[in-house]
C-alpha atoms as a PDB file:
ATOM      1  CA  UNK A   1      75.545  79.372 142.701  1.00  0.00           C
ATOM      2  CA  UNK A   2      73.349  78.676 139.628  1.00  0.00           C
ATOM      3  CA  UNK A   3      74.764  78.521 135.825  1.00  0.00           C
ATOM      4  CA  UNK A   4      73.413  81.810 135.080  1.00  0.00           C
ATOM      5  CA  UNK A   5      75.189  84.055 137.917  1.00  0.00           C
ATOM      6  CA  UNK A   6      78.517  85.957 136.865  1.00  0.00           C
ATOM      7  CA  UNK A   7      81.115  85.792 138.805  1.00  0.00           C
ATOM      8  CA  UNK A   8      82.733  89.277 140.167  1.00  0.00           C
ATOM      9  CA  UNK A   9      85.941  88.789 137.712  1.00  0.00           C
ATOM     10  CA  UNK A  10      83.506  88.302 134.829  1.00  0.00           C
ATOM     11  CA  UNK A  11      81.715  91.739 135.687  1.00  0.00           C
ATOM     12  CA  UNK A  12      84.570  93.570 136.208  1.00  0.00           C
ATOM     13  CA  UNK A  13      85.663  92.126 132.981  1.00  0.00           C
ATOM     14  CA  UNK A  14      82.513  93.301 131.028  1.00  0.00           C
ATOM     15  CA  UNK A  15      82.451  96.536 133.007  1.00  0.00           C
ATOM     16  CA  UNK A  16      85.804  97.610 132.207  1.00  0.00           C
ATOM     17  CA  UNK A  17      85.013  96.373 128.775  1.00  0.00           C
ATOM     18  CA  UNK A  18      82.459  98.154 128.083  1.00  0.00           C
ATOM     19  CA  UNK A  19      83.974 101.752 129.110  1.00  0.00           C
ATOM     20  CA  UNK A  20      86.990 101.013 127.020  1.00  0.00           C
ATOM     21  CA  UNK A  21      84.979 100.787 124.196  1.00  0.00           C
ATOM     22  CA  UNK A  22      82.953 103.864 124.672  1.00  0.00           C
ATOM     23  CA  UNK A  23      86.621 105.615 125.772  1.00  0.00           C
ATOM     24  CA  UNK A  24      87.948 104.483 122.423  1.00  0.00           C
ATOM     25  CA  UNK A  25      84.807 105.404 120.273  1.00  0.00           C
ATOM     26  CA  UNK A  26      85.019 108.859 122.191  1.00  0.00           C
ATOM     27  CA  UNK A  27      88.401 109.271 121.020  1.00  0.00           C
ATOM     28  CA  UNK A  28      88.018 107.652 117.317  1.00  0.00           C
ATOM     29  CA  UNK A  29      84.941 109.226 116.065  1.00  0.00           C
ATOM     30  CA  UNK A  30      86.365 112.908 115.884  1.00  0.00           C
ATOM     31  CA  UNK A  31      89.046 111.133 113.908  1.00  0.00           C
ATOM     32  CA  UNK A  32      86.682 109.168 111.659  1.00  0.00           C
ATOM     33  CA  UNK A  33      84.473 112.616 111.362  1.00  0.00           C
ATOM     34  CA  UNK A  34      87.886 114.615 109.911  1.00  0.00           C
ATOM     35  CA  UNK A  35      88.849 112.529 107.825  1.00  0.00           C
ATOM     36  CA  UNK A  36      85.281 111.378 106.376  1.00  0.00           C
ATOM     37  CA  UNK A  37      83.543 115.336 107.002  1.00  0.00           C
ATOM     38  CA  UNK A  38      85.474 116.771 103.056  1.00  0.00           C
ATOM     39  CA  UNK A  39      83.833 113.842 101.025  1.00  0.00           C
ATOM     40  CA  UNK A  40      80.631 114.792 102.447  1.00  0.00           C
ATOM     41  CA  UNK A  41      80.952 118.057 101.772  1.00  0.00           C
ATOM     42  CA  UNK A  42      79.448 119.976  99.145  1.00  0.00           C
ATOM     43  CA  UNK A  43      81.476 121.791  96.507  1.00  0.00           C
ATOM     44  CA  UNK A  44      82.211 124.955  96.128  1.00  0.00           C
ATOM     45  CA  UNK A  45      79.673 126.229  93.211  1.00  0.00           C
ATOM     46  CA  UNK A  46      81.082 129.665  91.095  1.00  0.00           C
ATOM     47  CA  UNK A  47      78.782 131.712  90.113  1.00  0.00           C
ATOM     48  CA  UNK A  48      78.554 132.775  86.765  1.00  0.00           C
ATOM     49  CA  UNK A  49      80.915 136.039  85.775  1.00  0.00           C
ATOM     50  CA  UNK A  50      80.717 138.361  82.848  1.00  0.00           C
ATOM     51  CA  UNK A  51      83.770 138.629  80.850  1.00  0.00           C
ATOM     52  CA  UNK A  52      83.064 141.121  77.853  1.00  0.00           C
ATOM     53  CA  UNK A  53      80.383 141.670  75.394  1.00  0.00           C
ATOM     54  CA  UNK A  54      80.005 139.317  72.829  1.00  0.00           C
ATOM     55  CA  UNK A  55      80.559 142.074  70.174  1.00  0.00           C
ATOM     56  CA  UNK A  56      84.445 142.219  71.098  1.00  0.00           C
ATOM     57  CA  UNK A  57      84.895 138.582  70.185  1.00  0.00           C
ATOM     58  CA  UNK A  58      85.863 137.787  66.703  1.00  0.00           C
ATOM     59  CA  UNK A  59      87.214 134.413  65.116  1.00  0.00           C
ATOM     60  CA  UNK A  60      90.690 135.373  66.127  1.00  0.00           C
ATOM     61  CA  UNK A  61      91.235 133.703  69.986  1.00  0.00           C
ATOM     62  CA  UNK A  62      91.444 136.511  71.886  1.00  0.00           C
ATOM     63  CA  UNK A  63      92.661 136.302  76.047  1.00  0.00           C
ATOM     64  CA  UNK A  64      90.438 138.204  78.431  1.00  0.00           C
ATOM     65  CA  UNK A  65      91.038 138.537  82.132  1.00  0.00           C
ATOM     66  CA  UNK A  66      88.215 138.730  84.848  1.00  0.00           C
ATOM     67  CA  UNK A  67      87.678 138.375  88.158  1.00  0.00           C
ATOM     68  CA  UNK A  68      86.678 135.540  90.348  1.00  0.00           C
ATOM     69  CA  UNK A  69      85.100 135.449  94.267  1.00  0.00           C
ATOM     70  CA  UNK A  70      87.591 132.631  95.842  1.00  0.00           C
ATOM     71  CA  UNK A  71      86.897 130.937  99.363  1.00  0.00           C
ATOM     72  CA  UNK A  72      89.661 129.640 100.933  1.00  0.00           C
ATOM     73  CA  UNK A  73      88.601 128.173 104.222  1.00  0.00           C
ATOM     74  CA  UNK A  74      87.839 130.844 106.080  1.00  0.00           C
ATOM     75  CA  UNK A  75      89.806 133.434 103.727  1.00  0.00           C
ATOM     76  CA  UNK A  76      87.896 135.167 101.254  1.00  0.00           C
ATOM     77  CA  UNK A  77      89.771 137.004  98.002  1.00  0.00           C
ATOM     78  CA  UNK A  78      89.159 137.772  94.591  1.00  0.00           C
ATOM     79  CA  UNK A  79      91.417 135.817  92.248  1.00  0.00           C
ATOM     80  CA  UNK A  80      92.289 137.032  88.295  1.00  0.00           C
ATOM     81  CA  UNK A  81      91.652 134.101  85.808  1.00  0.00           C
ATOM     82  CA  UNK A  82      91.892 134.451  82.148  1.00  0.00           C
ATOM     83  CA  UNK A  83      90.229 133.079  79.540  1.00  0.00           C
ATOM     84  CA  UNK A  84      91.090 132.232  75.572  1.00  0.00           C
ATOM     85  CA  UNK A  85      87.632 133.288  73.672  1.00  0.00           C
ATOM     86  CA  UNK A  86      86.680 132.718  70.057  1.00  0.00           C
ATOM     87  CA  UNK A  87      83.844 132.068  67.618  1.00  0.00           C
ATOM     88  CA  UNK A  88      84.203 128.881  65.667  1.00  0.00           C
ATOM     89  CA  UNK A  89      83.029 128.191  62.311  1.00  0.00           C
ATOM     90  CA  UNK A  90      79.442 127.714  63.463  1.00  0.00           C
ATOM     91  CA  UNK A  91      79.348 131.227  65.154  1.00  0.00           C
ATOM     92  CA  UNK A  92      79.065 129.474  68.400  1.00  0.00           C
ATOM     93  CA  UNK A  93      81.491 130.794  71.604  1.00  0.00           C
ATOM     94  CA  UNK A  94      84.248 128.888  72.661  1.00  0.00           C
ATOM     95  CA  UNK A  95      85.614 129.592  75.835  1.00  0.00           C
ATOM     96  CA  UNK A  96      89.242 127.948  76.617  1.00  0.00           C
ATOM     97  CA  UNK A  97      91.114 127.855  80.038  1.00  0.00           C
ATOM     98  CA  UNK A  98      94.888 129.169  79.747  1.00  0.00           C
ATOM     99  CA  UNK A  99      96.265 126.502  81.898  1.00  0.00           C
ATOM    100  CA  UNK A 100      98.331 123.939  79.911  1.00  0.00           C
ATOM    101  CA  UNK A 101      97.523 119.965  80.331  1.00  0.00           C
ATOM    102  CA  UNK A 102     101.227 118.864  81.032  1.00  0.00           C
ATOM    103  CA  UNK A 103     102.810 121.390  83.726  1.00  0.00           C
ATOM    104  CA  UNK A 104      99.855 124.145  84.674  1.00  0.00           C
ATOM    105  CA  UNK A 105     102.194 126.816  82.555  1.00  0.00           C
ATOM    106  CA  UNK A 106     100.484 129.625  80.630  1.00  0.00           C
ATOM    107  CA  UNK A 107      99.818 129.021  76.818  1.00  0.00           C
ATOM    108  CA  UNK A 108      99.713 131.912  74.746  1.00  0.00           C
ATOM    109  CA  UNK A 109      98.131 131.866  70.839  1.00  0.00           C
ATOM    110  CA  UNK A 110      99.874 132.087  67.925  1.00  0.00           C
ATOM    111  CA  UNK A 111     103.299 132.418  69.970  1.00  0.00           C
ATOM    112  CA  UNK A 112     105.480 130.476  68.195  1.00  0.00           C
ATOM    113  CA  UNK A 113     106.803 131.100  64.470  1.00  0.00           C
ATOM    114  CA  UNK A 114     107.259 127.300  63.797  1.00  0.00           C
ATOM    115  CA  UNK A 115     103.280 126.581  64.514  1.00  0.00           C
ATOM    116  CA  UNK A 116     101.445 129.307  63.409  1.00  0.00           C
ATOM    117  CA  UNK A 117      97.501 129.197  64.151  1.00  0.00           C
ATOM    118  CA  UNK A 118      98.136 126.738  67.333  1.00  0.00           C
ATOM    119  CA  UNK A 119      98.073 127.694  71.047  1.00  0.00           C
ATOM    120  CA  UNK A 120     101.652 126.913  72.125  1.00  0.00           C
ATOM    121  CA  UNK A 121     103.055 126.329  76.007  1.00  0.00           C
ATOM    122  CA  UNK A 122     106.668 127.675  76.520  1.00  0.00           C
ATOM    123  CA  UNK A 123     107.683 125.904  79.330  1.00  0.00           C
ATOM    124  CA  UNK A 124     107.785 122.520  77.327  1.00  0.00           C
ATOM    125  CA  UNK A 125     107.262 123.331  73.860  1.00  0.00           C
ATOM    126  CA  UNK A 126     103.407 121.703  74.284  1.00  0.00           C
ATOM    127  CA  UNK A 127     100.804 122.336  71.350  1.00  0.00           C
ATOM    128  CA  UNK A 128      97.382 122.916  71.256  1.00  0.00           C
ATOM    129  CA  UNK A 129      94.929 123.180  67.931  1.00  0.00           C
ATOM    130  CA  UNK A 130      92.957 125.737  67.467  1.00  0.00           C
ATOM    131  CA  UNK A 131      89.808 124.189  69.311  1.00  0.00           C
ATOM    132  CA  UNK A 132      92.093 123.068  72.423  1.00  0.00           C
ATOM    133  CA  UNK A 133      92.827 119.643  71.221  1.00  0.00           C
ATOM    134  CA  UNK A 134      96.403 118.560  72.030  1.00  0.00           C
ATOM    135  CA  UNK A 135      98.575 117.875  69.364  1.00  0.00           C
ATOM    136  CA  UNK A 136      99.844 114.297  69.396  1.00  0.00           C
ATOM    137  CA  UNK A 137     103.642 114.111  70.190  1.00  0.00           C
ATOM    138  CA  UNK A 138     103.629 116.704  72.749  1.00  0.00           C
ATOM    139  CA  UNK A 139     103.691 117.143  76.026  1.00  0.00           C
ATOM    140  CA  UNK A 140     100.170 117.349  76.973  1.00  0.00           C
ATOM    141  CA  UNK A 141      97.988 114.292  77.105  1.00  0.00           C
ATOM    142  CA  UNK A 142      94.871 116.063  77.372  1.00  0.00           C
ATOM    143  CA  UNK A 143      92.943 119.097  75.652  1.00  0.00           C
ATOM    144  CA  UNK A 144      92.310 122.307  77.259  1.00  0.00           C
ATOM    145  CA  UNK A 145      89.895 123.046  79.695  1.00  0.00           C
ATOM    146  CA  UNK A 146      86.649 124.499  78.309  1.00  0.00           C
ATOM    147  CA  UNK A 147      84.773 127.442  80.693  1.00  0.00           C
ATOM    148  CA  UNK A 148      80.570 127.016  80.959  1.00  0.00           C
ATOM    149  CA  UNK A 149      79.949 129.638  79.256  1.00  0.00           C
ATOM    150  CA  UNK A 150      76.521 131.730  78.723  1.00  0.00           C
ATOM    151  CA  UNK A 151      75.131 134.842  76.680  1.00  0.00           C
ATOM    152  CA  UNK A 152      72.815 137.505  78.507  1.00  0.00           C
ATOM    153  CA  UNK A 153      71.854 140.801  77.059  1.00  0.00           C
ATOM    154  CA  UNK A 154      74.885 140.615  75.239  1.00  0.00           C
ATOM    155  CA  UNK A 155      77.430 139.741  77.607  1.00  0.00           C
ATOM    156  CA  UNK A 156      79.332 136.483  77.670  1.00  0.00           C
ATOM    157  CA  UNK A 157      79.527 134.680  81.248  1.00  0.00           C
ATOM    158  CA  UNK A 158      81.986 132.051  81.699  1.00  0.00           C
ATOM    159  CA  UNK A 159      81.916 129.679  84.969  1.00  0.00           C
ATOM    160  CA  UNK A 160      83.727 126.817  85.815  1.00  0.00           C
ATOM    161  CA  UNK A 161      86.816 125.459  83.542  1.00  0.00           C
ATOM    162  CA  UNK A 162      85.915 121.983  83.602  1.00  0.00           C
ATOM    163  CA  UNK A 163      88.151 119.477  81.451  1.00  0.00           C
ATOM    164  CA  UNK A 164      87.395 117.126  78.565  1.00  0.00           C
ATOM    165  CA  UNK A 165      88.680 113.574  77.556  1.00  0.00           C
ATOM    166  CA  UNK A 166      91.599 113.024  76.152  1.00  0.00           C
ATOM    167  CA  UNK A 167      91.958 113.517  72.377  1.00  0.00           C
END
């Protein structure tokens, strides 16, 4: 017997070896796959939806409701979302999400007789300015969500809330 034979033991050992490791990959990689296959994903884009024409919308915030396409794995609905819409200063649209920062409650404008001129959140008593900044000293640490928002043939669009920094 020269140096470079294997014994029988040895090539059992690498034999059984060797299928144990393909046994295990077999078995890990649908594992690895789940768990890996959502960051790889792409998101979910939303299409742009029109809310109201742009002539309805004055400097006062006013809440409009529309309707959204929602997939939900394999279930498909149509979801109501509201938005808060003004015109600031500049004449430009502003487009804020209802949602408060703190708890995901419902703010309302001009709600409560202590704060006049401020979005206010019942649930906690949270603040807003006019331009969705959170008011320091209140509940939420963050400032509204603001919709992308677009004007065609005199029709506003909103898409996607997506949030800001924190003021």
């Amino acid at each position: 017997m020269s140096k470079e034979d294997i014994s029988r033991r040895q090539f059992l050992n690498y034999t059984l070896t060797g299928v144990g490791g393909f046994m295990a990959a077999g078995m890990l990689m649908p594992m690895v796959r789940f768990a890996i296959d959502p960051i790889l994903e792409k998101g979910a884009s939303q299409d742009m939806v029109a809310v109201t024409e742009v002539s309805k919308i004055g400097k006062e915030p006013k809440r409009f409701n529309f309707k959204i396409k929602q997939k939900d794995g394999w279930y498909e609905s149509e979801v109501t979302q509201s938005a808060w819409v003004y015109k600031n200063g500049k004449g430009e649209l502003i487009a804020l999400s209802p949602v408060c920062k703190h708890l995901g409650c419902t703010i309302d404008w001009n709600t409560d007789p202590a704060h006049p001129n401020q979005f206010y959140c019942p649930c906690h008593g949270g603040r807003y300015e006019k331009d969705g900044t959170n008011i320091k000293g209140t509940p939420p640490l963050a400032p509204l969500d603001v919709y992308d928002s677009q004007v065609k043939d005199g029709k506003l669009y909103l898409g996607k809330a997506k949030p800001r920094k924190g003021a």
